[in-house]
N, C-alpha and C. Protein backbone atom coordinates (compact mmCIF):
# COMPACT_ATOMS: atom_id res chain seq x y z
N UNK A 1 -30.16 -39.21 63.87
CA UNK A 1 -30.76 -38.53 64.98
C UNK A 1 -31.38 -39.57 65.89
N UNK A 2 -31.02 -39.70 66.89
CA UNK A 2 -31.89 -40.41 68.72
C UNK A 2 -32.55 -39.54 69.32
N UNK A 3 -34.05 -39.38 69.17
CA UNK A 3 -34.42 -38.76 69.91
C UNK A 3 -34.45 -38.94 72.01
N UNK A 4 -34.05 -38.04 71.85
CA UNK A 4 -33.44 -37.74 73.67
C UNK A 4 -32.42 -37.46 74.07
N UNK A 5 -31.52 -38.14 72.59
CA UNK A 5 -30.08 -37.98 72.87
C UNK A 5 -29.64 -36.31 72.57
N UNK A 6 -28.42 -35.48 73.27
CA UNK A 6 -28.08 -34.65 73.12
C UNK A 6 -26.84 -35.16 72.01
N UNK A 7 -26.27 -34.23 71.66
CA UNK A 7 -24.82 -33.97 70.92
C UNK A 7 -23.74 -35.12 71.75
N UNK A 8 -24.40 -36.59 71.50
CA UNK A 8 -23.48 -37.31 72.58
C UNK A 8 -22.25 -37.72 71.46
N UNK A 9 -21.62 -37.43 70.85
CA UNK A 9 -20.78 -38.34 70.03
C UNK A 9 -19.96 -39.07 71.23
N UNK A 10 -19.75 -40.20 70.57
CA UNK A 10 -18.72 -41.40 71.53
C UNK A 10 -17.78 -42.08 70.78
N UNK A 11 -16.21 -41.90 70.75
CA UNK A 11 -15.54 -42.80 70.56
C UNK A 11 -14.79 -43.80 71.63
N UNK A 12 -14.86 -44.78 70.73
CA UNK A 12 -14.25 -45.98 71.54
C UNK A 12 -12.79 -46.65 71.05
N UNK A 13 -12.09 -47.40 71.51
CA UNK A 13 -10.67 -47.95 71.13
C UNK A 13 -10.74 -49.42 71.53
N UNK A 14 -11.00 -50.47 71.32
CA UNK A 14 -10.41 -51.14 71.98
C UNK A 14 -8.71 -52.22 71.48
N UNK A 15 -8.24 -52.46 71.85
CA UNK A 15 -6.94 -53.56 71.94
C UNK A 15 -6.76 -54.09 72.61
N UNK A 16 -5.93 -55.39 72.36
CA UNK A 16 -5.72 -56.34 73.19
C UNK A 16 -4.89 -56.22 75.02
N UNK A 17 -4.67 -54.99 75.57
CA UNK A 17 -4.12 -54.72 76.41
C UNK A 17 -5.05 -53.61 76.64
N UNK A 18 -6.48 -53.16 76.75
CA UNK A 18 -7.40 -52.39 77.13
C UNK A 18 -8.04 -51.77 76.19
N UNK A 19 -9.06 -50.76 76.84
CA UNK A 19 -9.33 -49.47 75.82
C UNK A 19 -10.00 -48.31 76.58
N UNK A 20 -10.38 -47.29 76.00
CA UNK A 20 -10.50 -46.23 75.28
C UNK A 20 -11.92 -45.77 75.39
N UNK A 21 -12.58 -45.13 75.93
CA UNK A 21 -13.65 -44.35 75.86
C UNK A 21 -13.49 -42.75 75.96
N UNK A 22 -14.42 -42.10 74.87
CA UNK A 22 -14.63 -40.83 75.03
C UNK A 22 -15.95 -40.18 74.71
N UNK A 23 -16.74 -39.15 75.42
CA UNK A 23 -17.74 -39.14 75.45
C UNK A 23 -17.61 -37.39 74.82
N UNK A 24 -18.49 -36.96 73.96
CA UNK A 24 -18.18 -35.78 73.92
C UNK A 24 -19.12 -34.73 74.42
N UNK A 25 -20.05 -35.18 75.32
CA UNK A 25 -20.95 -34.71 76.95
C UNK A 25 -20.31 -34.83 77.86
N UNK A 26 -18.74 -35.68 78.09
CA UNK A 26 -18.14 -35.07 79.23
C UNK A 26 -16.98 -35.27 78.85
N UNK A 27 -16.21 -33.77 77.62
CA UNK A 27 -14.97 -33.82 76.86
C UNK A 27 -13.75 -33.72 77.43
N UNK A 28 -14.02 -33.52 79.11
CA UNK A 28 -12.78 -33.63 80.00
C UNK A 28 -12.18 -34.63 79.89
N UNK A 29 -12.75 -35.82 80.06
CA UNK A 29 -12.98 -37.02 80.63
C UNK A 29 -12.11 -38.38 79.76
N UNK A 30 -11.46 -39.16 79.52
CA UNK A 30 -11.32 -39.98 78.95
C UNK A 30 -11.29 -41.23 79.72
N UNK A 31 -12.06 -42.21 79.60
CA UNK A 31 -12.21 -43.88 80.48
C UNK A 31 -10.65 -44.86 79.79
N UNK A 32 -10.37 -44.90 80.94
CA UNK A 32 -9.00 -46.11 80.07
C UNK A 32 -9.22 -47.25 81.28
N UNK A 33 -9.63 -48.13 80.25
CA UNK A 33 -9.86 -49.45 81.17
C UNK A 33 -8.74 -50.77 80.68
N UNK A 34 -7.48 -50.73 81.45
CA UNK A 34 -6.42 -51.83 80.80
C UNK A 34 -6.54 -53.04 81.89
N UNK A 35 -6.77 -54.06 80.70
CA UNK A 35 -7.05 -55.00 81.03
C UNK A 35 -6.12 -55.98 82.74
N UNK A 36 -7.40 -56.42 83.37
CA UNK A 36 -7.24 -56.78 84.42
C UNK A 36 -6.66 -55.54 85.67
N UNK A 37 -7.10 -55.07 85.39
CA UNK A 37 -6.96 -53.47 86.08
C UNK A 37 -8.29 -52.65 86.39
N UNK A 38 -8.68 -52.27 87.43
CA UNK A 38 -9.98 -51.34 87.46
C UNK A 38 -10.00 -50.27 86.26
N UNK A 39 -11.17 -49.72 85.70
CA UNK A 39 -11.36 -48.34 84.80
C UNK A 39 -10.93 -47.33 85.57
N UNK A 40 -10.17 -46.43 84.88
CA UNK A 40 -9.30 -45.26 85.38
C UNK A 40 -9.85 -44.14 84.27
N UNK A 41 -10.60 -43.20 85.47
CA UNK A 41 -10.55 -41.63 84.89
C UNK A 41 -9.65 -40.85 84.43
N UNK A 42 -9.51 -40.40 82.98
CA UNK A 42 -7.73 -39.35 83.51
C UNK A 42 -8.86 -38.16 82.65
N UNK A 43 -8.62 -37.09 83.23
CA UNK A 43 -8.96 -36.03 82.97
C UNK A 43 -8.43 -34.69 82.51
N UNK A 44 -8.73 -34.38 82.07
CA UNK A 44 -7.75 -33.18 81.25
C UNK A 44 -7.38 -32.07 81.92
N UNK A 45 -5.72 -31.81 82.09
CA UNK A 45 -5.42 -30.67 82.96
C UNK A 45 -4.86 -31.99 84.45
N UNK A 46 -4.72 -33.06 84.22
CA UNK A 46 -4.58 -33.78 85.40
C UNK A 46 -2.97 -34.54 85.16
N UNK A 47 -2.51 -34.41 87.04
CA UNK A 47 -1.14 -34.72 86.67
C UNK A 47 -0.61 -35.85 86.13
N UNK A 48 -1.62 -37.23 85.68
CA UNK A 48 -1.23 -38.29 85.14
C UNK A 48 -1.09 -38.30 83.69
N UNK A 49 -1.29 -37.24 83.32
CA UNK A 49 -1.43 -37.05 81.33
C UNK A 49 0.58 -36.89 81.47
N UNK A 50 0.47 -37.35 80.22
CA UNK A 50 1.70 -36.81 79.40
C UNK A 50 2.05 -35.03 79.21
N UNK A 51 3.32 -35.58 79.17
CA UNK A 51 3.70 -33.57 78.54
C UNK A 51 3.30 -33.47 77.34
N UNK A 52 3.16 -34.80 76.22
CA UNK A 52 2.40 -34.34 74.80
C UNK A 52 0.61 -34.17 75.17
N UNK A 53 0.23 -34.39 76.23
CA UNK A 53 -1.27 -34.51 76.75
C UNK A 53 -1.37 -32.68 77.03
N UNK A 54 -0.50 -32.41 78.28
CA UNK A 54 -0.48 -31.26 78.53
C UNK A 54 -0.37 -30.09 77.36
N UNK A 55 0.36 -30.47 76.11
CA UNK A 55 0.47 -29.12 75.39
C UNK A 55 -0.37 -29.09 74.59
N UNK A 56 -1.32 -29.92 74.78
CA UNK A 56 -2.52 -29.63 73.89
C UNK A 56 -3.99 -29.33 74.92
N UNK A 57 -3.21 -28.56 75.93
CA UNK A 57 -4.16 -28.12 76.91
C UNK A 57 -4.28 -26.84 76.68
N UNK A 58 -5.14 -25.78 76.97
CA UNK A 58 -4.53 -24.45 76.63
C UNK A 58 -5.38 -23.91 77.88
N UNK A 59 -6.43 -24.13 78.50
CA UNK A 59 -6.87 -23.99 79.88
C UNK A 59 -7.04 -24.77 80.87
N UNK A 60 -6.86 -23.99 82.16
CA UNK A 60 -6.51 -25.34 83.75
C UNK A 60 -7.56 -26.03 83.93
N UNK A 61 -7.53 -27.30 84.49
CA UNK A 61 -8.60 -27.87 84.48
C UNK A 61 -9.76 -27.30 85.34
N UNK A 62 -10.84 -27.99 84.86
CA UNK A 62 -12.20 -27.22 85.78
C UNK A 62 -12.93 -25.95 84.12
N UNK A 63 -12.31 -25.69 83.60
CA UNK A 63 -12.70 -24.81 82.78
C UNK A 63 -13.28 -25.32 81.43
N UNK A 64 -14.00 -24.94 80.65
CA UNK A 64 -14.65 -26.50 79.31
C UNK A 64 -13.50 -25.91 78.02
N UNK A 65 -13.33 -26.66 77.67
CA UNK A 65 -12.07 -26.69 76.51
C UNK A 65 -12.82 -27.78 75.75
N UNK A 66 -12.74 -27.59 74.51
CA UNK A 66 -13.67 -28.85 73.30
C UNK A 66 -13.87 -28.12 71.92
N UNK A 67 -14.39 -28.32 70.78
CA UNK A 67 -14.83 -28.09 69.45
C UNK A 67 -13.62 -27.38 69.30
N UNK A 68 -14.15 -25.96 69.81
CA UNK A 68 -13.24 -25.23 68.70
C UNK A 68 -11.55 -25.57 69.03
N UNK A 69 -11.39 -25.55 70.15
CA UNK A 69 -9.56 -25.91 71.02
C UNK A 69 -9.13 -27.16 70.22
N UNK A 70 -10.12 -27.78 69.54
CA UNK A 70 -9.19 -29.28 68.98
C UNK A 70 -9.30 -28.80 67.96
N UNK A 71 -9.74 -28.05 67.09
CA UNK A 71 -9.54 -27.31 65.80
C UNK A 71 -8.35 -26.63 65.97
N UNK A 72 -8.25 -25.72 66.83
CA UNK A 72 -6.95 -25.03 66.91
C UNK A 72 -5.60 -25.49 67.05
N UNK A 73 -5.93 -27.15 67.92
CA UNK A 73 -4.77 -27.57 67.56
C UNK A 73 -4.48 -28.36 66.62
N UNK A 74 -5.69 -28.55 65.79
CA UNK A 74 -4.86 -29.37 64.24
C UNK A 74 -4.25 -28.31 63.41
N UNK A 75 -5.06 -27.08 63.20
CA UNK A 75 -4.19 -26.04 62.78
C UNK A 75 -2.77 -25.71 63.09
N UNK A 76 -2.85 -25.49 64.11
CA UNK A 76 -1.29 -25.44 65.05
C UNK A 76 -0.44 -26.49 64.46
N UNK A 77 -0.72 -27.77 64.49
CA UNK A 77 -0.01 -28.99 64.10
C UNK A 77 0.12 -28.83 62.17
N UNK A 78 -1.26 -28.92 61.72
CA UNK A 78 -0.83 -28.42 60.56
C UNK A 78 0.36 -27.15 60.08
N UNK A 79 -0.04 -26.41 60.69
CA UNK A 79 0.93 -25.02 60.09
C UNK A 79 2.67 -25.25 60.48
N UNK A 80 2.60 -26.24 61.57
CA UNK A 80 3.90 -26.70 61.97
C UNK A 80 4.60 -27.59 60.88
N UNK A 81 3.47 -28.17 60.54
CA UNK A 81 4.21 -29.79 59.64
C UNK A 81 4.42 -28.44 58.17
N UNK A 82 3.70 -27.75 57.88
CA UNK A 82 3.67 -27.09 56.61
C UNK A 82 5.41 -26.21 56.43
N UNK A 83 5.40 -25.56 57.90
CA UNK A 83 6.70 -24.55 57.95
C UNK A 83 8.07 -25.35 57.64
N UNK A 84 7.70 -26.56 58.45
CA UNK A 84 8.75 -28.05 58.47
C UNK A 84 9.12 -28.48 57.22
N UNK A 85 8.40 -28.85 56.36
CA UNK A 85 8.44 -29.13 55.38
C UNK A 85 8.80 -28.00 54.46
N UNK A 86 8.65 -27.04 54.29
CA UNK A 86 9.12 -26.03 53.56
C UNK A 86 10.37 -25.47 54.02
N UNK A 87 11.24 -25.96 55.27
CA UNK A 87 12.29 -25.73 55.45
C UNK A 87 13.08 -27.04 55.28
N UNK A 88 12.77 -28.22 54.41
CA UNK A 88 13.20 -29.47 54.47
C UNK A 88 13.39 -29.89 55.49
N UNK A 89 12.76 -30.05 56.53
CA UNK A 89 12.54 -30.96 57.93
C UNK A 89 11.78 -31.70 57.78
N UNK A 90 12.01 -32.99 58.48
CA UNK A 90 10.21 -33.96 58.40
C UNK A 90 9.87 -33.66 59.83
N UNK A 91 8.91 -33.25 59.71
CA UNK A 91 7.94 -33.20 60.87
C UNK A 91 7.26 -34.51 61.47
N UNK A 92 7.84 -34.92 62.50
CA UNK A 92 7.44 -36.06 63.14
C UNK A 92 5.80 -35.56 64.35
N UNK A 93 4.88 -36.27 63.81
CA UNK A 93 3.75 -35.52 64.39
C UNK A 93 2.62 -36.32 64.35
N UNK A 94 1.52 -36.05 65.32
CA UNK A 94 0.68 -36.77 65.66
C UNK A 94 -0.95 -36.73 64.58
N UNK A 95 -0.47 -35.67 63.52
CA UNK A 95 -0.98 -35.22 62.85
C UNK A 95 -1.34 -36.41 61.14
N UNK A 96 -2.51 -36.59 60.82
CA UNK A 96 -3.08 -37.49 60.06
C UNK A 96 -1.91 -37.26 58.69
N UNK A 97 -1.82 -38.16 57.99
CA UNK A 97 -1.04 -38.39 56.79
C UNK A 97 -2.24 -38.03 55.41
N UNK A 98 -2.44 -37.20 54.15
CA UNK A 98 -3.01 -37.93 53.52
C UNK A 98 -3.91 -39.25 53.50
N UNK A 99 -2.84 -40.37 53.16
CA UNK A 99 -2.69 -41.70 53.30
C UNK A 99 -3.94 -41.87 54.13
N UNK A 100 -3.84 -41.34 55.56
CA UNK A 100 -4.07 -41.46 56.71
C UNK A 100 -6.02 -41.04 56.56
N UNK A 101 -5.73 -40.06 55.93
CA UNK A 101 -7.25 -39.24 55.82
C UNK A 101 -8.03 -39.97 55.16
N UNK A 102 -7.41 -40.70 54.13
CA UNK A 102 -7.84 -41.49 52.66
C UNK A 102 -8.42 -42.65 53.44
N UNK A 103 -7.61 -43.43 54.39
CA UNK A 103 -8.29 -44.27 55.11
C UNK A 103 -9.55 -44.27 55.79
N UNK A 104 -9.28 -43.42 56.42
CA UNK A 104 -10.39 -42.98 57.72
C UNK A 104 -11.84 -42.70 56.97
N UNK A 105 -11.46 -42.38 55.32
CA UNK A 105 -12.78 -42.13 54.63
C UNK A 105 -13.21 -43.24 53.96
N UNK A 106 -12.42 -44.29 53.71
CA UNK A 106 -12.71 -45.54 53.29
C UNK A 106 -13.26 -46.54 54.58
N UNK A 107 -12.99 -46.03 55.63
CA UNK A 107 -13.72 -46.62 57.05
C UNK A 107 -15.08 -45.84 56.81
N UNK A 108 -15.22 -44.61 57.04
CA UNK A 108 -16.57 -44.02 56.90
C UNK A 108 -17.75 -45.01 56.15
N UNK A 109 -17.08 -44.96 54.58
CA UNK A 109 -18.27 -45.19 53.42
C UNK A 109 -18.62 -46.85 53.95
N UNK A 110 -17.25 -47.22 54.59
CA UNK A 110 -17.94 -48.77 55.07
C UNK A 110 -18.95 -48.97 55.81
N UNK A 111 -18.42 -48.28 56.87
CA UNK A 111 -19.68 -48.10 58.36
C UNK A 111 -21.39 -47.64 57.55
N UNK A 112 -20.85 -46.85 56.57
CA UNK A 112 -22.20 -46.42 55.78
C UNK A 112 -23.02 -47.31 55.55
N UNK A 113 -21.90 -47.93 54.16
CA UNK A 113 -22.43 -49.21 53.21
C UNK A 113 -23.07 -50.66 54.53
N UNK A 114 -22.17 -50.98 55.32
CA UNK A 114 -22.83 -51.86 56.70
C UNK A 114 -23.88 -51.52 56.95
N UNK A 115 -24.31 -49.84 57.63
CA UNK A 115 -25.30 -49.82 58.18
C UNK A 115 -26.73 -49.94 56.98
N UNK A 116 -26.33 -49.69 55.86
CA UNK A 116 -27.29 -49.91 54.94
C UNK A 116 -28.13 -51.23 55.02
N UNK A 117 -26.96 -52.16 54.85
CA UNK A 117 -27.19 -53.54 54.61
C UNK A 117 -27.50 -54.06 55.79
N UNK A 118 -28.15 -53.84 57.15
CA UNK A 118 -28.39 -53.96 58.32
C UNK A 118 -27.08 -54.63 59.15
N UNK A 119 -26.14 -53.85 59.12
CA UNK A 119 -24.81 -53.97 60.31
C UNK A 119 -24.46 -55.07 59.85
N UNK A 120 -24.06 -55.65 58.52
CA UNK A 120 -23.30 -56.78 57.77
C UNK A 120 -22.34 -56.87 57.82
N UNK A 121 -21.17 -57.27 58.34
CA UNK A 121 -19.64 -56.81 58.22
C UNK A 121 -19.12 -56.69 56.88
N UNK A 122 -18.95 -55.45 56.45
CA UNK A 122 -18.24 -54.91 55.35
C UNK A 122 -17.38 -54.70 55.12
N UNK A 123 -16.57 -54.82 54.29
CA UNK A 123 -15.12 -55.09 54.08
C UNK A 123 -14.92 -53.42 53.41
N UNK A 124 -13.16 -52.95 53.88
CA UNK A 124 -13.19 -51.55 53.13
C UNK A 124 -12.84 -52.14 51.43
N UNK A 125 -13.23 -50.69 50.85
CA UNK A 125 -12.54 -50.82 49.00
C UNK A 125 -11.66 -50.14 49.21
């Protein structure tokens, strides 16, 4: 808890050819700043997104879409990869692996175990 701060969660990306900001106080919004290039707004519902950007839109822009709409579409994606697979298809999808989940929780307990040890760089187990 920050006191003052609202419900700000923030992810960030960076790589060697730019990155990645997202603020989830303004969930329209994504900052893509590629390197040697000004920071570029792209906003959701806007004509510079992708057609895989667009179908995970479900209202026009100007309207708030967030929490629950990105739940609905892992569901959506889940129930897709599930039908796929039970008809022997592989479902090629943007959707986390196991594998994938297993990681992301072995990143967690790190960031944990770091912040314990006052922001030490921690290696995952």
């Amino acid at each position: 808890m920050a006191v003052g701060e609202q419900n700000d969660l923030r992810l960030r990306v960076y790589g060697e050819r730019g990155g990645l900001i997202w603020s989830q106080e303004r969930p329209d919004e994504l900052r893509f700043a590629p390197l040697h290039h000004p920071v570029q707004i792209l906003r959701r519902g806007g004509a510079e997104l992708s057609s895989e950007a667009a179908a995970l839109t479900r209202l026009p822009a100007g309207h708030p879409e967030g929490f629950l709409e990105a739940f609905a579409n892992l569901y959506r994606a889940y129930a897709r990869a599930i039908r796929g697979a039970r008809a022997g298809e592989r479902f090629d999808s943007w959707v986390p692996t196991l594998a994938e989940g297993v990681e992301g929780m072995r990143l967690i307990d790190a960031v944990v175990r770091s912040s314990q040890d006052d922001g030490i760089w921690t290696q995952l187990l």
